[in-house]
PDB file of N, CA and C in Angstrom:
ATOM      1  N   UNK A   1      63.824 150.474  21.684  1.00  0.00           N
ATOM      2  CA  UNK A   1      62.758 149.764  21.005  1.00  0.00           C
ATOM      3  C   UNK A   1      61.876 150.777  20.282  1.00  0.00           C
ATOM      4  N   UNK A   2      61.254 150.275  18.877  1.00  0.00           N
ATOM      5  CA  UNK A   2      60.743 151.468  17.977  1.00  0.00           C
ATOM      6  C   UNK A   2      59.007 151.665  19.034  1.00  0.00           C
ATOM      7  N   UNK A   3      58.958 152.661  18.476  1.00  0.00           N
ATOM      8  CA  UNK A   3      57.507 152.849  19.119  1.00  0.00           C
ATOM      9  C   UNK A   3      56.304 151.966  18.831  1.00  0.00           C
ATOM     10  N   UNK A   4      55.384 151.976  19.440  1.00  0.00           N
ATOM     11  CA  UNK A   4      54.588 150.906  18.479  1.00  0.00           C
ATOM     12  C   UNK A   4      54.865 149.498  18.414  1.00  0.00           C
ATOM     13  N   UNK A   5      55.907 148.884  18.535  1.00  0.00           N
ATOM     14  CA  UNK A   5      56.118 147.861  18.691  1.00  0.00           C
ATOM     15  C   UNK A   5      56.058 146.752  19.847  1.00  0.00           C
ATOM     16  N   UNK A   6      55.494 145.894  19.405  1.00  0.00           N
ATOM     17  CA  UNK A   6      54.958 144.979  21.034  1.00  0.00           C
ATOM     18  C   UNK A   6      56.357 144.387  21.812  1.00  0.00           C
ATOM     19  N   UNK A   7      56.413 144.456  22.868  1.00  0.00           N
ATOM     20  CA  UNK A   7      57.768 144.508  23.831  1.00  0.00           C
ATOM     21  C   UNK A   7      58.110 143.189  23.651  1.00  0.00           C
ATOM     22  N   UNK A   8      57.659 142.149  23.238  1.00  0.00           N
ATOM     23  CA  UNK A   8      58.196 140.360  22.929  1.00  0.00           C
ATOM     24  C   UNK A   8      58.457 140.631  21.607  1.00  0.00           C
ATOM     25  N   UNK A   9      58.866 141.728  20.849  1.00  0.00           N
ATOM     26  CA  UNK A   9      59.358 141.944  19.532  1.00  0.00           C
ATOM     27  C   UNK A   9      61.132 142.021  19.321  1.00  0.00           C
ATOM     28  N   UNK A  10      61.634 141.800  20.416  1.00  0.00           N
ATOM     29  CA  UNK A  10      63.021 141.887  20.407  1.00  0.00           C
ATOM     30  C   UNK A  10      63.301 140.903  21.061  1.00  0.00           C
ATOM     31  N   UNK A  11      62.453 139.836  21.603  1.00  0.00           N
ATOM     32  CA  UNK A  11      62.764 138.888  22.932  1.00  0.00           C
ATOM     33  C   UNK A  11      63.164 137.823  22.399  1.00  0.00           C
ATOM     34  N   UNK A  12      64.396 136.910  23.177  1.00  0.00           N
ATOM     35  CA  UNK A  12      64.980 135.859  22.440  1.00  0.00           C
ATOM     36  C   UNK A  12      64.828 135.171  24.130  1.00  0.00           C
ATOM     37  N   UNK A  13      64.938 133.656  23.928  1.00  0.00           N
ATOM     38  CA  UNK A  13      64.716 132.672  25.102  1.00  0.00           C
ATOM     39  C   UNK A  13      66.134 132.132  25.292  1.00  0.00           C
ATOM     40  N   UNK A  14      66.335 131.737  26.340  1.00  0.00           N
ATOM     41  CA  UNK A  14      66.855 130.365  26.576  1.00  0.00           C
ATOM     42  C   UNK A  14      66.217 128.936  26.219  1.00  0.00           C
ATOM     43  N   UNK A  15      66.895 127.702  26.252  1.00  0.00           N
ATOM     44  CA  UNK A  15      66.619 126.752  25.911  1.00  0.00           C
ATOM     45  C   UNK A  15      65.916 125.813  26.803  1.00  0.00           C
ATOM     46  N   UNK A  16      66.592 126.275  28.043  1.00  0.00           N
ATOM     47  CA  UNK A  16      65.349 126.284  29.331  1.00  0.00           C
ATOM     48  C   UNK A  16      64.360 126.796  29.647  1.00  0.00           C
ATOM     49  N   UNK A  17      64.185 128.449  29.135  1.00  0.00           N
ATOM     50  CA  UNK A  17      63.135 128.841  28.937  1.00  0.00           C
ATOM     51  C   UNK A  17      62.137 128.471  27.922  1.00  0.00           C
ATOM     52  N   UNK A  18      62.505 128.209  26.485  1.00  0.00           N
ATOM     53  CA  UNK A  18      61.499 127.458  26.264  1.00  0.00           C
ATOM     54  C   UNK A  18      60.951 126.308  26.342  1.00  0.00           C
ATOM     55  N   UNK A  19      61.927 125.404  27.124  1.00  0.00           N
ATOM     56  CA  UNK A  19      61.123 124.348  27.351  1.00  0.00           C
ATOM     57  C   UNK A  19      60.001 124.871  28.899  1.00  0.00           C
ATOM     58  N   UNK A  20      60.397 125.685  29.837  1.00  0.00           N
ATOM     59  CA  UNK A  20      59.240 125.923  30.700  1.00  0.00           C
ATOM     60  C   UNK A  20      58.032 126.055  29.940  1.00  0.00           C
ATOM     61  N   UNK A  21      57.893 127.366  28.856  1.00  0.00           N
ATOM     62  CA  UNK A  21      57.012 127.694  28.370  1.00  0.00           C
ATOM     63  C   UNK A  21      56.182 126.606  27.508  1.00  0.00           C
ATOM     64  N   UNK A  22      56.476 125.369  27.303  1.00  0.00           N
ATOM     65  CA  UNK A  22      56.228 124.364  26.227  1.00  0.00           C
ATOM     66  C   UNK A  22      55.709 123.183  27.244  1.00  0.00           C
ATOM     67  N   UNK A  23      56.324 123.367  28.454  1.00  0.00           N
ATOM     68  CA  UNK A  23      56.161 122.494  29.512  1.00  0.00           C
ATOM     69  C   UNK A  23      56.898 121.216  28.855  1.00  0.00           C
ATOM     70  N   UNK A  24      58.196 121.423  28.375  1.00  0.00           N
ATOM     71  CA  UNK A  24      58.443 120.215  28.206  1.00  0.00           C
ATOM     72  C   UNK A  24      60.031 120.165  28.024  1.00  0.00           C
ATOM     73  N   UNK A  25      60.609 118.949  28.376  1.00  0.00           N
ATOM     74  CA  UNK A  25      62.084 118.861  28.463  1.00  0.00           C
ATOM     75  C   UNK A  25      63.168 120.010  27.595  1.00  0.00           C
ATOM     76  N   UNK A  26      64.071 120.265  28.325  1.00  0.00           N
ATOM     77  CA  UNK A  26      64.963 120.585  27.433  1.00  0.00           C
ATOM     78  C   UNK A  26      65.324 119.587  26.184  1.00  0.00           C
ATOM     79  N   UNK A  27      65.619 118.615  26.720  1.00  0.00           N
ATOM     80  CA  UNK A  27      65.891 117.416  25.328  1.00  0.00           C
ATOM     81  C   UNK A  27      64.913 117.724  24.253  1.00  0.00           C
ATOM     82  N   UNK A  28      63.865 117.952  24.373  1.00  0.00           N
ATOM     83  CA  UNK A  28      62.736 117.699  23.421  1.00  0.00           C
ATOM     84  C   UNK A  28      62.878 118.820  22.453  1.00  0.00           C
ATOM     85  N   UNK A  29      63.341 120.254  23.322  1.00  0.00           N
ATOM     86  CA  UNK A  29      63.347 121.511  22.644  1.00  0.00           C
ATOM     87  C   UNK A  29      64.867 121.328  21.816  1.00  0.00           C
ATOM     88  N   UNK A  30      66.200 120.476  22.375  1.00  0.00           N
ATOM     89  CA  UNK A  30      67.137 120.606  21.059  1.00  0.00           C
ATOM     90  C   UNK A  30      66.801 119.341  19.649  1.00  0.00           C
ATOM     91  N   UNK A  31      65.929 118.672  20.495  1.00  0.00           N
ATOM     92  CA  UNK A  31      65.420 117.618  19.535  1.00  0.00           C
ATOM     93  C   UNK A  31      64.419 118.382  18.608  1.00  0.00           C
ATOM     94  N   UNK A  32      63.699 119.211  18.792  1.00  0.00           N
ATOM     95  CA  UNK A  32      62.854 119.698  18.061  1.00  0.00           C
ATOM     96  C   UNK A  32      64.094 120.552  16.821  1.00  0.00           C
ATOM     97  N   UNK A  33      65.294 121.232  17.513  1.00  0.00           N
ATOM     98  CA  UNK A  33      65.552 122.372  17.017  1.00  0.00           C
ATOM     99  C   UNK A  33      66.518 121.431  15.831  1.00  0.00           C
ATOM    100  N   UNK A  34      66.826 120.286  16.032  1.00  0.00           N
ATOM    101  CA  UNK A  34      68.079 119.296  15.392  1.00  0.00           C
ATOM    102  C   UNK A  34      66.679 119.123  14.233  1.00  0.00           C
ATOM    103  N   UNK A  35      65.727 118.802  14.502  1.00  0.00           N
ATOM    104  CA  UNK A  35      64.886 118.147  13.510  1.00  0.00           C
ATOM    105  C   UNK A  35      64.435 119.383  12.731  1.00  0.00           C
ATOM    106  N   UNK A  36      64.471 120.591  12.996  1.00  0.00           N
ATOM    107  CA  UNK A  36      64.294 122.028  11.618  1.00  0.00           C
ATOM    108  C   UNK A  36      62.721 121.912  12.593  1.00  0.00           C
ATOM    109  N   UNK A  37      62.141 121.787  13.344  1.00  0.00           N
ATOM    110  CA  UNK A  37      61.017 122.422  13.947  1.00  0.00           C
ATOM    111  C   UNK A  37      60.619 123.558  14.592  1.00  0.00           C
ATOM    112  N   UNK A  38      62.467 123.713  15.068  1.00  0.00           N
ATOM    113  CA  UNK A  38      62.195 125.255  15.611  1.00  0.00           C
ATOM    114  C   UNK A  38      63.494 125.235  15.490  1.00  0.00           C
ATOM    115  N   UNK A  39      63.105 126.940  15.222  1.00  0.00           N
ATOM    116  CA  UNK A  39      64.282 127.748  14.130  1.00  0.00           C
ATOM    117  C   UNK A  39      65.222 128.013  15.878  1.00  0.00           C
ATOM    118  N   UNK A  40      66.677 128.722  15.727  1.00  0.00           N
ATOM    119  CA  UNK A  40      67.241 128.938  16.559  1.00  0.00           C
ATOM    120  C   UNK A  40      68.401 130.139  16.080  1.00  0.00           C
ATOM    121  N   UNK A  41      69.144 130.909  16.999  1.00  0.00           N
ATOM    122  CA  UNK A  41      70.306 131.503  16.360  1.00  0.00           C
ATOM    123  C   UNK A  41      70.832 131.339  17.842  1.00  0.00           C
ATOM    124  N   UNK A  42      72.354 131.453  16.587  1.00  0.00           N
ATOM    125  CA  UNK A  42      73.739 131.004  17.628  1.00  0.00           C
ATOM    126  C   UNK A  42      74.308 132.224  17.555  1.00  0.00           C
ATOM    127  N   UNK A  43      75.148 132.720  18.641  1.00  0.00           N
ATOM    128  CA  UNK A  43      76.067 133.789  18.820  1.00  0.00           C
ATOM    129  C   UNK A  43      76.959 133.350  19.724  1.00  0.00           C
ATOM    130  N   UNK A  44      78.194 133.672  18.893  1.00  0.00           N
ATOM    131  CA  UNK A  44      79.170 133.539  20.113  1.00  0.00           C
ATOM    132  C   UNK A  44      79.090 131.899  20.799  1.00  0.00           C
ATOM    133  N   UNK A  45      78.403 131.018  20.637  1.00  0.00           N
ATOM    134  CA  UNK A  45      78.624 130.151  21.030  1.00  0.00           C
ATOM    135  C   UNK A  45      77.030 129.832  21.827  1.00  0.00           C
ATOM    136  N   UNK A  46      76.372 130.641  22.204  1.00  0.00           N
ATOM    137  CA  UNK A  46      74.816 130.927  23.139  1.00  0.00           C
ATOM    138  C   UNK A  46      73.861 130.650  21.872  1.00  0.00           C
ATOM    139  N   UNK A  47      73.318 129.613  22.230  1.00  0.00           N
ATOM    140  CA  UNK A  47      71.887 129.639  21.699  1.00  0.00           C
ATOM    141  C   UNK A  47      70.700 129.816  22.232  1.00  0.00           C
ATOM    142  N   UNK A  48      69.707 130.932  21.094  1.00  0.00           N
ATOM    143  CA  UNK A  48      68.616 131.568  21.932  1.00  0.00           C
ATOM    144  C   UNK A  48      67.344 131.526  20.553  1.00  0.00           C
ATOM    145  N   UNK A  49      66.050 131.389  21.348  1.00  0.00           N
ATOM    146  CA  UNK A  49      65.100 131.041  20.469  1.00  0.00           C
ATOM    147  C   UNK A  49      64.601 132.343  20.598  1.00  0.00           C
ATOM    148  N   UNK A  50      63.988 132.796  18.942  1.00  0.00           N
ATOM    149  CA  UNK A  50      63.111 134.625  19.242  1.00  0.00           C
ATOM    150  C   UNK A  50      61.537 133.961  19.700  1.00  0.00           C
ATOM    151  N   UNK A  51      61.104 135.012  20.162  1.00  0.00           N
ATOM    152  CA  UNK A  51      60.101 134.876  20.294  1.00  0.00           C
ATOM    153  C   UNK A  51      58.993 134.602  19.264  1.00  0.00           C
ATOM    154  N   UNK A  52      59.317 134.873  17.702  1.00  0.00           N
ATOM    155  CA  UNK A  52      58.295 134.559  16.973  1.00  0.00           C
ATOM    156  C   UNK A  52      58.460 132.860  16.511  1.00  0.00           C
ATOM    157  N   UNK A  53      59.590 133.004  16.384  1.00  0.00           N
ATOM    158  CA  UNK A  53      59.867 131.176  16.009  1.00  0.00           C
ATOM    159  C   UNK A  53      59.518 130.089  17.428  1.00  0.00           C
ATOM    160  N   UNK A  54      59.419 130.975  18.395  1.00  0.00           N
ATOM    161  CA  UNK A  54      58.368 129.493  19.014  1.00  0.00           C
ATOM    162  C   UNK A  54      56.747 129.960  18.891  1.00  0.00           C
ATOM    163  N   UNK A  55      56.312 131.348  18.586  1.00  0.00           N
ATOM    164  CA  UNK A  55      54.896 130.882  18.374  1.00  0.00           C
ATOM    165  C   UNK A  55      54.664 130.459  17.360  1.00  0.00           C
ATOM    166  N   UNK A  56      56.177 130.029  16.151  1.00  0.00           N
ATOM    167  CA  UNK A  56      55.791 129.510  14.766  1.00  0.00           C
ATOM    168  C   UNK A  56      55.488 127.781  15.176  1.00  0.00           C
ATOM    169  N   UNK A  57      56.458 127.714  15.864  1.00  0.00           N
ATOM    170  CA  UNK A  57      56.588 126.610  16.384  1.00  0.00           C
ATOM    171  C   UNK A  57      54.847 126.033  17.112  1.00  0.00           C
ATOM    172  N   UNK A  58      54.560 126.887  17.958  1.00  0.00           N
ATOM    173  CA  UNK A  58      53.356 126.355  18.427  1.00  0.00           C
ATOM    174  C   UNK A  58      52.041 126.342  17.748  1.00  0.00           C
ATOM    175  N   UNK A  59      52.492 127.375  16.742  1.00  0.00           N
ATOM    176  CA  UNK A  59      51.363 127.462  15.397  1.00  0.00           C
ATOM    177  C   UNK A  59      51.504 125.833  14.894  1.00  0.00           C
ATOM    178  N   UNK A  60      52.174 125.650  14.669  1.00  0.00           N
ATOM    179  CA  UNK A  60      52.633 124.747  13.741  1.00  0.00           C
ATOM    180  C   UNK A  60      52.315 123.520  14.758  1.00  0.00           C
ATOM    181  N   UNK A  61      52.361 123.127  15.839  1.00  0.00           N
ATOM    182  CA  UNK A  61      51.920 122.042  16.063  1.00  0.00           C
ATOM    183  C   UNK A  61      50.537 121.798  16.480  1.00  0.00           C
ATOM    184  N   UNK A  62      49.986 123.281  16.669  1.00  0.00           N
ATOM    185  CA  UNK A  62      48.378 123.364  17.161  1.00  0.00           C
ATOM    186  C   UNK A  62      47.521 122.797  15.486  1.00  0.00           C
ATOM    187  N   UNK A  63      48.198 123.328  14.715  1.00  0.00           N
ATOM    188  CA  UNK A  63      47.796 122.690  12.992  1.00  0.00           C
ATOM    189  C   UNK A  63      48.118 121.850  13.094  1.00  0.00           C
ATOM    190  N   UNK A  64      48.653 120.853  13.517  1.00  0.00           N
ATOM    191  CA  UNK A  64      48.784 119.315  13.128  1.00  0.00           C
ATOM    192  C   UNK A  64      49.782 118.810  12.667  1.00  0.00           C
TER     193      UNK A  64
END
């Protein structure tokens, strides 16, 4: 990791993990991700959310 850089700068979730962090269903988090609300990347078959696209995500719903 480069220096200087904040350690949730490389961090990607599970889909369970972000729903803990959201406090809210898994369903809701692939429903969010099917509807373009929150961004996602696939590898290999694993999908994982970065860490900036759910605080875009929570930006975005704290705005309205």
């Amino acid at each position: 990791m480069a220096k200087g850089r904040p350690s949730h700068a490389l961090k990607f979730y599970s889909i369970k993990e972000a729903a803990d962090i959201f406090g809210v269903s898994e369903r809701t988090v692939r429903r969010w991700m099917s509807r373009g609300r929150l961004k996602f990347h696939k590898w290999d078959g694993i999908i994982r959310i970065s860490h900036e696209d759910l605080m875009a995500c929570a930006k975005a719903a704290h705005n309205g």
